[in-house]
Protein backbone atom coordinates (compact mmCIF):
# COMPACT_ATOMS: atom_id res chain seq x y z
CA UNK A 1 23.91 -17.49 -6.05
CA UNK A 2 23.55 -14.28 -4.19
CA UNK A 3 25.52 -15.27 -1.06
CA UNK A 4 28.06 -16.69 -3.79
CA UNK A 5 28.44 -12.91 -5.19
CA UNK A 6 28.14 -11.63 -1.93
CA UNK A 7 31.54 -13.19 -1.25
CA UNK A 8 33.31 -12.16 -4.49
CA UNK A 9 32.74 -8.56 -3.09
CA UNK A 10 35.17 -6.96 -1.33
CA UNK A 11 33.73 -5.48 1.67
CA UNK A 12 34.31 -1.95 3.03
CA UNK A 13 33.20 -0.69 6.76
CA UNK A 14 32.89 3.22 6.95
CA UNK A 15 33.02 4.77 9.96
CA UNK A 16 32.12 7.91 11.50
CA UNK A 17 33.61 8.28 15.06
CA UNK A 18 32.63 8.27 17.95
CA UNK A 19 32.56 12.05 19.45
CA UNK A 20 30.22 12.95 22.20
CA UNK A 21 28.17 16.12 22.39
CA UNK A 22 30.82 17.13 25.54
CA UNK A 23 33.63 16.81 22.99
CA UNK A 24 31.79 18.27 19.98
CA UNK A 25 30.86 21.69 21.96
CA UNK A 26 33.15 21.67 25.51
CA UNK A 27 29.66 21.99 27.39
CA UNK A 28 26.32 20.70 28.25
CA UNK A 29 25.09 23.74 25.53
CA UNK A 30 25.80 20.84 23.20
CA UNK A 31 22.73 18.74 23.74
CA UNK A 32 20.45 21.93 22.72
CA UNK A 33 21.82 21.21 19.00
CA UNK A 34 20.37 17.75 16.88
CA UNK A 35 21.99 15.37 14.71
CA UNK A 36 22.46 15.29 11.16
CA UNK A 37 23.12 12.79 8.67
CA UNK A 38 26.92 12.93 8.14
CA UNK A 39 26.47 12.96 4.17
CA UNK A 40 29.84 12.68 2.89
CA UNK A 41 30.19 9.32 4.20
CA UNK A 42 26.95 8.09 2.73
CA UNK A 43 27.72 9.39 -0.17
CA UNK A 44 30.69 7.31 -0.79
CA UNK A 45 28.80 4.46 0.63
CA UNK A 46 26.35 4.72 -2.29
CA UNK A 47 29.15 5.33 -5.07
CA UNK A 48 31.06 2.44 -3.81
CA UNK A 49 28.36 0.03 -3.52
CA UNK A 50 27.36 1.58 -7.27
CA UNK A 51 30.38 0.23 -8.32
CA UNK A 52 30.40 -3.46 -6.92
CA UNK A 53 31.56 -3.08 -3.78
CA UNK A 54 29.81 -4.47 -0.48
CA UNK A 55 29.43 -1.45 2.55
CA UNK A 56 28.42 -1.30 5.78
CA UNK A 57 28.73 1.86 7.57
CA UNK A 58 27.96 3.22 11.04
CA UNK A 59 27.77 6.59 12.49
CA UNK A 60 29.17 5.94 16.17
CA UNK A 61 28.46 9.92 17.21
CA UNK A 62 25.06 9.35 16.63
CA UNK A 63 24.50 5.89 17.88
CA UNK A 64 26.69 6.45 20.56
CA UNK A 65 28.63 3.19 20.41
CA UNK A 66 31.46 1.93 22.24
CA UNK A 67 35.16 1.33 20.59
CA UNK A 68 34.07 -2.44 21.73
CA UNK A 69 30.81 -1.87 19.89
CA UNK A 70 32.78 -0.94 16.99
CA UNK A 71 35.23 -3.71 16.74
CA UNK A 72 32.68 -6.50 17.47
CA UNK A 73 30.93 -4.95 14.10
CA UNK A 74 34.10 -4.82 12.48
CA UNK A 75 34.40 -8.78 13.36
CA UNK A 76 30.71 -9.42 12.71
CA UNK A 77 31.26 -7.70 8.61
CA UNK A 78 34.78 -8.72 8.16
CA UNK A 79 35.68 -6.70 6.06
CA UNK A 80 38.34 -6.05 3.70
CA UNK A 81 38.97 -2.02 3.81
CA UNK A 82 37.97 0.04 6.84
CA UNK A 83 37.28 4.26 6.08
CA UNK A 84 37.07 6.45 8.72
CA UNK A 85 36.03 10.22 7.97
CA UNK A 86 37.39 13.07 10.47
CA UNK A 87 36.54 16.40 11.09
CA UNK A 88 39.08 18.12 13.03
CA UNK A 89 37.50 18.29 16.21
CA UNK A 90 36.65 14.87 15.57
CA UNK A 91 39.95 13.48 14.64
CA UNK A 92 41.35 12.39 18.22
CA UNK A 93 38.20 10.31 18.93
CA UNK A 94 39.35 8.95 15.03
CA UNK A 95 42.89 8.36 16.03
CA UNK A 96 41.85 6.37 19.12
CA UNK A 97 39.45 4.50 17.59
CA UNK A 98 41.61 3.71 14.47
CA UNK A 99 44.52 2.19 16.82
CA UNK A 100 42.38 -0.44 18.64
CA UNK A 101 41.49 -1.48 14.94
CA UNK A 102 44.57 -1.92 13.83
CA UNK A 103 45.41 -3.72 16.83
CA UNK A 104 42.34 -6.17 16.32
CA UNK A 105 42.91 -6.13 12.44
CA UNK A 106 46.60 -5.51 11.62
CA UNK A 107 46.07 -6.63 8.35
CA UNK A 108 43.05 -4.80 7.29
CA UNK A 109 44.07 -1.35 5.20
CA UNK A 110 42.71 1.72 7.44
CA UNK A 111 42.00 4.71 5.81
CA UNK A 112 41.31 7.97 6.51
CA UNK A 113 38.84 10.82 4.56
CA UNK A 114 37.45 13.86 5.50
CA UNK A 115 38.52 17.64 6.56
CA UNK A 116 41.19 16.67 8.74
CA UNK A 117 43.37 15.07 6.66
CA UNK A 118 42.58 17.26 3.93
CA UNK A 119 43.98 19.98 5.30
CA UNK A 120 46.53 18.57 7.49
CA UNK A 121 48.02 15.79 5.93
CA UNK A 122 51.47 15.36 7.57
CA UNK A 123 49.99 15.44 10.73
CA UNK A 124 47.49 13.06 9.81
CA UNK A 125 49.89 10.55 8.62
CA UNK A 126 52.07 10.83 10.83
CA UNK A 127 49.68 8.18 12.80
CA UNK A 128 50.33 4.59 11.69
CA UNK A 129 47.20 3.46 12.66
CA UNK A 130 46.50 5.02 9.10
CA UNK A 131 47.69 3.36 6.30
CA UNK A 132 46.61 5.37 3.45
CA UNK A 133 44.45 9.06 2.72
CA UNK A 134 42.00 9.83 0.85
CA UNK A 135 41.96 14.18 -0.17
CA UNK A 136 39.49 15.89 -0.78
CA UNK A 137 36.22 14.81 -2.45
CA UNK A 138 35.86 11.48 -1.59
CA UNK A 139 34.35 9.37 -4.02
CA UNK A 140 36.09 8.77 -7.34
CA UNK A 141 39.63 8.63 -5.08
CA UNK A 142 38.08 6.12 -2.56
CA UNK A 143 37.17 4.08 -5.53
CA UNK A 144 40.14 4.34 -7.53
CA UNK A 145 42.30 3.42 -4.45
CA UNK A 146 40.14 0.27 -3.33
CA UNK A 147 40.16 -0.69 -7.41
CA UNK A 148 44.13 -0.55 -6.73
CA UNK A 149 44.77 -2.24 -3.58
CA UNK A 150 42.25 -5.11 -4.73
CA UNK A 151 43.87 -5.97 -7.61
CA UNK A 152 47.28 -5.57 -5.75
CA UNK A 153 48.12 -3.05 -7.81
CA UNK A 154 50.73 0.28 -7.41
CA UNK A 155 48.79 3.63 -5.84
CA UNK A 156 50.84 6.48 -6.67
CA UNK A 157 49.36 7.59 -10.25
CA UNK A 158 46.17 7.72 -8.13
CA UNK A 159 45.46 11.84 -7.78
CA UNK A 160 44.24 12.46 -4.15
CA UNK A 161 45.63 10.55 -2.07
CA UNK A 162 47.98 9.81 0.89
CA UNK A 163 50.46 7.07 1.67
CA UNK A 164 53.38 5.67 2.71
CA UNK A 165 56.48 4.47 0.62
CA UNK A 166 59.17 1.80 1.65
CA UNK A 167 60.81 4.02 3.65
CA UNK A 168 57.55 4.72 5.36
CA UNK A 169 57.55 8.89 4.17
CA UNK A 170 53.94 10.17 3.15
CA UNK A 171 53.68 10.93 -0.05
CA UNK A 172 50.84 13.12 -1.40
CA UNK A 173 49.74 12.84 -4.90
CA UNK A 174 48.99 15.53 -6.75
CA UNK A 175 45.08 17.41 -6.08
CA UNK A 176 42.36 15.48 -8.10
CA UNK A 177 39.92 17.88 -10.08
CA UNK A 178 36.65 18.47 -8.42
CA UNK A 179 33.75 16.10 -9.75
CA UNK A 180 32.06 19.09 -12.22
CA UNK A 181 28.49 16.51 -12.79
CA UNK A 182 27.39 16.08 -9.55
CA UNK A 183 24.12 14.33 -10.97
CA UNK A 184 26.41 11.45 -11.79
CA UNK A 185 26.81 10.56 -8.20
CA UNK A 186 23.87 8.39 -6.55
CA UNK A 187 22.00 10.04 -3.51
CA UNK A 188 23.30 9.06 -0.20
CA UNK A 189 22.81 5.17 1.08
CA UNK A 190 20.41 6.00 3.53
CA UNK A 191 19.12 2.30 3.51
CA UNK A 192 22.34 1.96 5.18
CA UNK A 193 21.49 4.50 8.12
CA UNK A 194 20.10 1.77 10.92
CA UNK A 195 17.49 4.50 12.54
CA UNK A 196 16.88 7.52 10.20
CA UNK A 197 14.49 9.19 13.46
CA UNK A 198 17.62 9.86 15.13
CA UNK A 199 18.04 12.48 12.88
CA UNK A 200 16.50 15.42 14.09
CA UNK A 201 17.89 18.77 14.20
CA UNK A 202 17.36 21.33 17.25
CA UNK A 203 14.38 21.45 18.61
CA UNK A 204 13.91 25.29 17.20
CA UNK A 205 14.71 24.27 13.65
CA UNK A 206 11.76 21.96 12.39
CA UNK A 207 8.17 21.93 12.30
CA UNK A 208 7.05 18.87 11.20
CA UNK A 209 8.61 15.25 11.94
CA UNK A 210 10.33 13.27 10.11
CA UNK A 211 12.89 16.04 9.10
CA UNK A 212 16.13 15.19 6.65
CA UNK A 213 18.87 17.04 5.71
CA UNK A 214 19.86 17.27 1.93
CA UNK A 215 22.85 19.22 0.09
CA UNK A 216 22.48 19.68 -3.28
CA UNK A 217 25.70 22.07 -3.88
CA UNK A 218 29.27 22.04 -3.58
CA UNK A 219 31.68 24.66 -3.36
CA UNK A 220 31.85 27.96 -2.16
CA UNK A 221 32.54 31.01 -4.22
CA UNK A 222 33.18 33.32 -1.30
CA UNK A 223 36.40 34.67 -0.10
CA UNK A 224 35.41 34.46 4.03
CA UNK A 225 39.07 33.77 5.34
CA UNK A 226 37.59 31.66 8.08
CA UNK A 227 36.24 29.40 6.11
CA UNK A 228 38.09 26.30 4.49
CA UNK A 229 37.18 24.87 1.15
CA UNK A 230 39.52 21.86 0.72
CA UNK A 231 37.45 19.69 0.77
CA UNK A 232 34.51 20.72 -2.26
CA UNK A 233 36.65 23.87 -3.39
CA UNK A 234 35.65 27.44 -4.50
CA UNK A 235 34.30 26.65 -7.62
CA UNK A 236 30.61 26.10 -7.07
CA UNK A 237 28.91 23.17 -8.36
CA UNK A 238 25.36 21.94 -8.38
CA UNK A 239 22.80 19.46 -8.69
CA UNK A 240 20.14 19.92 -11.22
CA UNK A 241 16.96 20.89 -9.96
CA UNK A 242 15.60 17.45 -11.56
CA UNK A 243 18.05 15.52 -10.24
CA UNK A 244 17.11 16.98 -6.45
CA UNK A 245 13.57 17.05 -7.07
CA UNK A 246 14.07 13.07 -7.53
CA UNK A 247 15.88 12.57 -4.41
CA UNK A 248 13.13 14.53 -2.24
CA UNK A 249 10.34 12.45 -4.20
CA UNK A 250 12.18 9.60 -3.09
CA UNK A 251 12.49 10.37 0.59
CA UNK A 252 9.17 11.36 0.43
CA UNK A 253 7.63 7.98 -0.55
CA UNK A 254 10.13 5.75 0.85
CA UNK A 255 10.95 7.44 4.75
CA UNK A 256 7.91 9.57 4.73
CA UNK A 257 9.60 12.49 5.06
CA UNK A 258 7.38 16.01 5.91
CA UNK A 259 10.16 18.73 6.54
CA UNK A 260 13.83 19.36 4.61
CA UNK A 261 16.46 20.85 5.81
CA UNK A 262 18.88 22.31 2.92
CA UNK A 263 22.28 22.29 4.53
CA UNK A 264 24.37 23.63 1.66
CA UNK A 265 26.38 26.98 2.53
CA UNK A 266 24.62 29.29 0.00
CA UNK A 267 21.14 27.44 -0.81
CA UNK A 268 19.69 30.50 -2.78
CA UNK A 269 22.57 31.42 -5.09
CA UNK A 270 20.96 30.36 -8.24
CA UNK A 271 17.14 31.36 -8.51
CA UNK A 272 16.46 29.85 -11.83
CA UNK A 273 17.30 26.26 -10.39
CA UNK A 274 15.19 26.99 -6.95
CA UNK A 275 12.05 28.53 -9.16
CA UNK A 276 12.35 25.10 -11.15
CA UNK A 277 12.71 22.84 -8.20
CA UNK A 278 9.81 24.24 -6.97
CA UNK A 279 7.83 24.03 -9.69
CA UNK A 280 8.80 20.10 -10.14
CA UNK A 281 7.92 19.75 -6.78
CA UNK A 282 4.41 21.37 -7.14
CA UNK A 283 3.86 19.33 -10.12
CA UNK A 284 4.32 16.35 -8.14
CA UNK A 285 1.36 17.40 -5.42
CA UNK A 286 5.04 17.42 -2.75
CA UNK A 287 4.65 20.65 -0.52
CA UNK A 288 6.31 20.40 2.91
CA UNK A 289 8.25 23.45 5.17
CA UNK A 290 11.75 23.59 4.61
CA UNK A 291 14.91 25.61 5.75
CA UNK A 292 17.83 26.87 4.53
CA UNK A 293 20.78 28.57 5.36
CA UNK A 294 21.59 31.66 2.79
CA UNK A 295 23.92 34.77 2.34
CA UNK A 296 22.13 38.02 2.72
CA UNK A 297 23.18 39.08 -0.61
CA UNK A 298 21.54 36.00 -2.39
CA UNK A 299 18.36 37.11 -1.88
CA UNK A 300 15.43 40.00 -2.27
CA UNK A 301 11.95 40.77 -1.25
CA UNK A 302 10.13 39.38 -4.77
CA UNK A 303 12.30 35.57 -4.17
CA UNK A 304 11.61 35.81 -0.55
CA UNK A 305 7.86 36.18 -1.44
CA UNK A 306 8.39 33.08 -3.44
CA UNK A 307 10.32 31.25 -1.10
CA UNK A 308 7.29 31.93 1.58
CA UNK A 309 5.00 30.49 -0.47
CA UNK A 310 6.74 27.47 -1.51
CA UNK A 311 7.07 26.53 2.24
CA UNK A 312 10.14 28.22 3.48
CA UNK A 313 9.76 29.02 7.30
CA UNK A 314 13.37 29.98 8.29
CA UNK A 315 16.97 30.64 7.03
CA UNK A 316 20.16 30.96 8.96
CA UNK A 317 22.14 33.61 7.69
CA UNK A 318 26.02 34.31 8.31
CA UNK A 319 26.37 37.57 9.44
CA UNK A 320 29.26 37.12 11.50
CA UNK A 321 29.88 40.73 12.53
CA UNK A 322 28.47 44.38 13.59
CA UNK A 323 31.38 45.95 12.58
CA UNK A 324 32.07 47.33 9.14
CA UNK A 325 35.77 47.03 9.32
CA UNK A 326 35.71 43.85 10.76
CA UNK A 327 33.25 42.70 7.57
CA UNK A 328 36.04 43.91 5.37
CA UNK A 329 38.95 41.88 7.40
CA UNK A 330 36.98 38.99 6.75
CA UNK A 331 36.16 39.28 2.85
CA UNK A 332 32.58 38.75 3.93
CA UNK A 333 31.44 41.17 1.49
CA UNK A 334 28.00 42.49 3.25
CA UNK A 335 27.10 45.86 4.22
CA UNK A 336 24.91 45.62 7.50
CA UNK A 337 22.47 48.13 6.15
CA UNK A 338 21.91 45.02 3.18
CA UNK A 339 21.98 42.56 6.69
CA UNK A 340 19.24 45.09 8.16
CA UNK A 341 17.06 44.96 5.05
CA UNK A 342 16.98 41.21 4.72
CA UNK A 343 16.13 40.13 7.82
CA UNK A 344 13.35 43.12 8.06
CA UNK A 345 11.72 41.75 4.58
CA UNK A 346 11.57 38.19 6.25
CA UNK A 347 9.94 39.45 9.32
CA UNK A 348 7.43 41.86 7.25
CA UNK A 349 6.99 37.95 5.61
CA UNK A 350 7.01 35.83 8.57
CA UNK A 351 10.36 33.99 7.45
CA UNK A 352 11.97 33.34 10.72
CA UNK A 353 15.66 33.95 10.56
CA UNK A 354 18.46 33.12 12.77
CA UNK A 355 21.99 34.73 12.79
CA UNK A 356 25.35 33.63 12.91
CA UNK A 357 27.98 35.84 14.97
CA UNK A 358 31.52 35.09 15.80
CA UNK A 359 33.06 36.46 18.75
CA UNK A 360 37.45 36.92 18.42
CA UNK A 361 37.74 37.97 14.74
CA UNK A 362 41.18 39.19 13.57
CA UNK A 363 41.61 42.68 15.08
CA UNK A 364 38.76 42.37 16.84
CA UNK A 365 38.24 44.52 19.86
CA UNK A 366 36.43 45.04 23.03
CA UNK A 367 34.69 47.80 21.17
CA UNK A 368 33.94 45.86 17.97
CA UNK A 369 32.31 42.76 19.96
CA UNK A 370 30.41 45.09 21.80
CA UNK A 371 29.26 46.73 18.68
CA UNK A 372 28.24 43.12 17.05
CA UNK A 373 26.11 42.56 20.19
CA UNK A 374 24.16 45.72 20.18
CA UNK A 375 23.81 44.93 15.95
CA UNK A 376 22.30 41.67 16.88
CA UNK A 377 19.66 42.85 19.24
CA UNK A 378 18.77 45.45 16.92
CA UNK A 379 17.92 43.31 13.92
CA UNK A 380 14.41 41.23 14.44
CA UNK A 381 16.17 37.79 14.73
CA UNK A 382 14.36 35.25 16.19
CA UNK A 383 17.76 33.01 16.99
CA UNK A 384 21.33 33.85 17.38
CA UNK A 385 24.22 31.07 17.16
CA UNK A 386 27.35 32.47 18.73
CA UNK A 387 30.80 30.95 18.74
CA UNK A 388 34.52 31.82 19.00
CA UNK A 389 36.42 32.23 16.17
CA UNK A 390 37.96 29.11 15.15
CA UNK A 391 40.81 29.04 12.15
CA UNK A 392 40.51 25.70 10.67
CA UNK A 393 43.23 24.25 9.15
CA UNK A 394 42.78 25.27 5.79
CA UNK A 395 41.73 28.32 6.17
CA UNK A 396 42.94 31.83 5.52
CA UNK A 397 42.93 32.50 8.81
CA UNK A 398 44.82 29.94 10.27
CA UNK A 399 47.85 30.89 7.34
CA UNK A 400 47.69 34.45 9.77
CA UNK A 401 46.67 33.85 12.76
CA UNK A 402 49.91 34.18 14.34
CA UNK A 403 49.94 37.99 12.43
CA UNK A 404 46.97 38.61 15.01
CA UNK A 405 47.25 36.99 17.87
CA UNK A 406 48.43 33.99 19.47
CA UNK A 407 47.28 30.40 18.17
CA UNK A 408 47.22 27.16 20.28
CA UNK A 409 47.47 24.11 18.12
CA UNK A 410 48.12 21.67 20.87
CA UNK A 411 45.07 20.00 20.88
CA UNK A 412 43.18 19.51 17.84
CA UNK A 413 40.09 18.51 20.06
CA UNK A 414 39.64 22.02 21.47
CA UNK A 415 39.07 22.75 17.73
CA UNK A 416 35.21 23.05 18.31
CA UNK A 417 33.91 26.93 17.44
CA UNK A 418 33.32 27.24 21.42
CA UNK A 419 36.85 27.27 23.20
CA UNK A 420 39.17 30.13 22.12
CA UNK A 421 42.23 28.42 19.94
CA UNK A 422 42.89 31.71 18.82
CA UNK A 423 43.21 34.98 20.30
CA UNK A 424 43.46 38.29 18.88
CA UNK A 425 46.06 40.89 20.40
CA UNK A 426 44.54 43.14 23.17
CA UNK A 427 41.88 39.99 24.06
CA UNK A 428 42.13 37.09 26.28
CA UNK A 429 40.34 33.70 26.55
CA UNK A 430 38.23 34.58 29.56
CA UNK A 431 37.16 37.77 27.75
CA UNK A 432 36.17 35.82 24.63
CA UNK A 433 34.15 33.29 26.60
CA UNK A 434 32.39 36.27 29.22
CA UNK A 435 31.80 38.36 25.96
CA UNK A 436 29.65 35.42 24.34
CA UNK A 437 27.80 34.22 27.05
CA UNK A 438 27.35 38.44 27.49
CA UNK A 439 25.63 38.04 23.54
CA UNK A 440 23.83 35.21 24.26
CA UNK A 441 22.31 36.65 27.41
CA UNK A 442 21.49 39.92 25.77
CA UNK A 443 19.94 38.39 22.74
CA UNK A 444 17.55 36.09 24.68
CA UNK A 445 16.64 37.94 27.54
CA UNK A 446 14.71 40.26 25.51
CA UNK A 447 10.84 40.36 26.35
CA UNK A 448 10.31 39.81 22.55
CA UNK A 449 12.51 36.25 22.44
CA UNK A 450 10.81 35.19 25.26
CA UNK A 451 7.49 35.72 24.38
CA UNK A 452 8.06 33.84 21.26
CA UNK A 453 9.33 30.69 23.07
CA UNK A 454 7.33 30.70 25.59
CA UNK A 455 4.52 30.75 22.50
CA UNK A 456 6.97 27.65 20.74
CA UNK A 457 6.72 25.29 24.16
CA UNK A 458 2.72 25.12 23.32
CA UNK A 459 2.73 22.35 19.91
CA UNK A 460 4.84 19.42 18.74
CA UNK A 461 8.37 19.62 19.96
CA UNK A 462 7.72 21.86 22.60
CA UNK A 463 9.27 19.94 25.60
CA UNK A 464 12.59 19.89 23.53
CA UNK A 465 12.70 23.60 23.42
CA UNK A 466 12.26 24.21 26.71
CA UNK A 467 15.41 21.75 27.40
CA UNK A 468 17.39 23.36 24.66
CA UNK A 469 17.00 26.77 26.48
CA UNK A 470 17.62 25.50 29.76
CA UNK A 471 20.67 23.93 28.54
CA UNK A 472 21.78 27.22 26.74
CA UNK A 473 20.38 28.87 30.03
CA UNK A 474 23.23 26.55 32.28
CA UNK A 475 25.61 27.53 29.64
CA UNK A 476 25.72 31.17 29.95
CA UNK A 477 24.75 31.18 33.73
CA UNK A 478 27.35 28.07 35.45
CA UNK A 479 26.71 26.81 38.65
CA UNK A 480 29.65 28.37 40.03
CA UNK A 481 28.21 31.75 39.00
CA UNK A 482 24.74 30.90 40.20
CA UNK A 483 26.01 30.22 43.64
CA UNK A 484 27.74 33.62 43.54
């Protein structure tokens, strides 16, 4: 009877493509990073399935398959609708992929989710390896369009989504309204995920194995114009601290999982709903080191206090310049004497922090990069993550750039936070590049940083930080300079 109901299902394969490390970060400082669970697409797994449908899905960037690999899957499930979800770096690698398939299954509906398409849907769909697009947040569209093409039925009342008429224009629909409960949404499939220990983030980031990622927001309620929030909006939305508390207990018991790694943008913003997820989670006898990533303004020295006790070890912070003006440009709305304070209180309170810093901001000068980089090694950081400014489609930026500098669009793969799409007026590409391996090199040549690795090479893990700064070592220092 099962196998019966098994084939009543329709079947859906989701697919996340296949992008090497290379691709991802246009260098060998690309292996120093981990992998994460790609969420999004597991999170529609789970909502579809939730809602009779049969999924199989495969992340081929972290498995490191084949487009051969891929369609001999695609043969083995036989399914009925194939998703694929695209970054924009990503989305070449998606395009490729997505016209063998059609060529092995022209009469299999392909279609495409994610940040690409969100924000660039012409281009998108101007493929016709794709056959329809899904906007946005991904679940109730993906749903309501499979409903529709099973039952053979029109999709242009659907709100979300991309496709073609008779004529073969794209039509959009109009914007569907973000999901406001997210505790109606079942946690990701992750009995779909076929090893969960190849999830591991960089080397410098966890303590204790097995280590997950977990969002638990949506939305972003900042105005940072590099930032683009298509896909989960401005409005922010969360995830009761019950309804989290049950998906950690679950991980917990079922995947034996010792570390978590929040990933949403701004963790901290509510302290009422962290205070109670913590207390559930003390209740329960579940104590384990976590990380976060957090705005500086989110937090203070009494819920720092309380996030050290609770097992919080480290939080990435976006700090993204050492220039007041440049701050301003940006709408990122912190004062670095706030940025200075912060990261001393989690020092005093053994809270390791990291920093984020983009080099090539709108008006950004010699003088103002310069200015970062001296603000960065005057802080008590333990990590710095440097890239070049990157305007994604979407983005407030990427309206302008061309008000600032000069924007190459050409190639959507070079759209990776490490090679210089954009640069401002007065700057060039080789400057951006010299001046970030210049940060990096300042940052960790410091007898302070390396005392502290060398001290993190001694305990679990310690053979993959000495790779990691190797690799970031080769990255700032090229052979061709070496040889010098």
């Amino acid at each position: 009877m099962k196998r019966d109901a098994m084939k009543e299902q329709k079947r859906v394969y989701l697919l996340y493509p296949p992008i090497s490390k290379m691709e991802r970060y246009s260098s060998e400082v690309g292996s120093v990073g981990g992998e994460q669970i790609p969420l999004g697409i597991f999170y529609i797994a789970s909502y579809l399935r939730k809602n009779g449908y049969a999924v199989s899905v495969t992340d081929a960037e972290t498995l490191k398959l084949t487009e051969e690999d891929l369609v001999q899957e695609i043969k083995d499930f036989s399914p009925d609708f194939i998703g694929i979800s695209s970054t924009t770096v990503a989305f070449h690698r998606a395009l490729g992929v997505a016209g063998i398939i059609k060529k092995r299954f022209p009469h299999t509906p392909i279609i495409l989710g994610g940040p690409h398409i969100t924000s660039n849907v012409e281009h998108a769909m101007s493929f016709e390896a794709f056959d329809y697009g899904v906007i946005g947040e991904g679940e109730i569209t993906a749903l309501d369009l499979l409903n529709a093409l099973s039952k053979k039925k029109s999709v242009k009342d659907i709100p979300g989504i991309a496709y073609r008429d008779e004529n073969r224009k794209v039509i959009m629909t109009p914007k569907r309204d973000f999901i406001t409960n997210l505790d109606m949404l079942p946690f990701p499939a992750y009995d779909l995920i076929q090893d969960i220990k190849l999830y591991t983030p960089p080397p410098s980031n966890y303590k204790t194995l097995p280590v997950i990622n977990i969002i638990t927001s949506r939305g972003c309620p900042n105005q940072c114009t590099f930032c683009d929030r298509n896909i989960f909006g401005q409005k922010y939305r969360e995830r009761s601290a019950e309804n989290v508390f049950e998906e950690i207990k679950y991980l917990w018991k079922t995947y034996h999982i010792r570390e978590v790694a929040f990933v949403d943008d701004t963790f901290l913003i509510n302290k009422r709903r962290i205070h109670r997820l913590f207390e559930l989670l003390n209740r329960e006898g579940l104590h384990f080191p976590w990380t976060c990533m957090a705005r500086i303004n989110n937090v203070n020295f009494e819920f720092l206090q309380f996030l050290k006790k609770n097992g919080c070890w480290n939080i990435a912070f976006g700090i993204e310049s050492g220039d007041e003006d440049i701050l301003k440009v940006i709408k990122k709305n912190i004062s670095l004497s706030n940025v200075k304070q912060v990261i001393d209180w989690c020092d005093k309170l053994k809270i390791k922090t990291k920093g984020f810093f983009i080099v090539g901001h709108p008006l950004e000068t010699i003088e103002t990069i310069d200015k970062t980089i001296t603000f960065a090694c005057s802080l008590k950081l333990d990590a710095v993550v440097v890239t070049v400014n990157t305007p994604i489609p979407g983005s407030q930026q990427y309206a302008e750039a061309h008000m600032y500098g000069s924007m190459d669009t050409s190639d959507w793969a070079q759209f990776n936070y490490w090679r210089p799409v954009f640069v401002p007026k007065g700057l060039t590409e080789q400057l951006l590049l010299k001046k970030q391996k210049e940060f990096y090199l300042r940052f960790y040549k410091r007898p302070r940083i390396i005392v502290n690795y060398l001290l993190s090479f001694f305990g679990r893990g310690g053979l993959r930080r000495f790779k990691s700064i190797f690799k970031l070592w080769a990255y700032v220092y090229p052979k061709k300079e070496l040889s010098k």
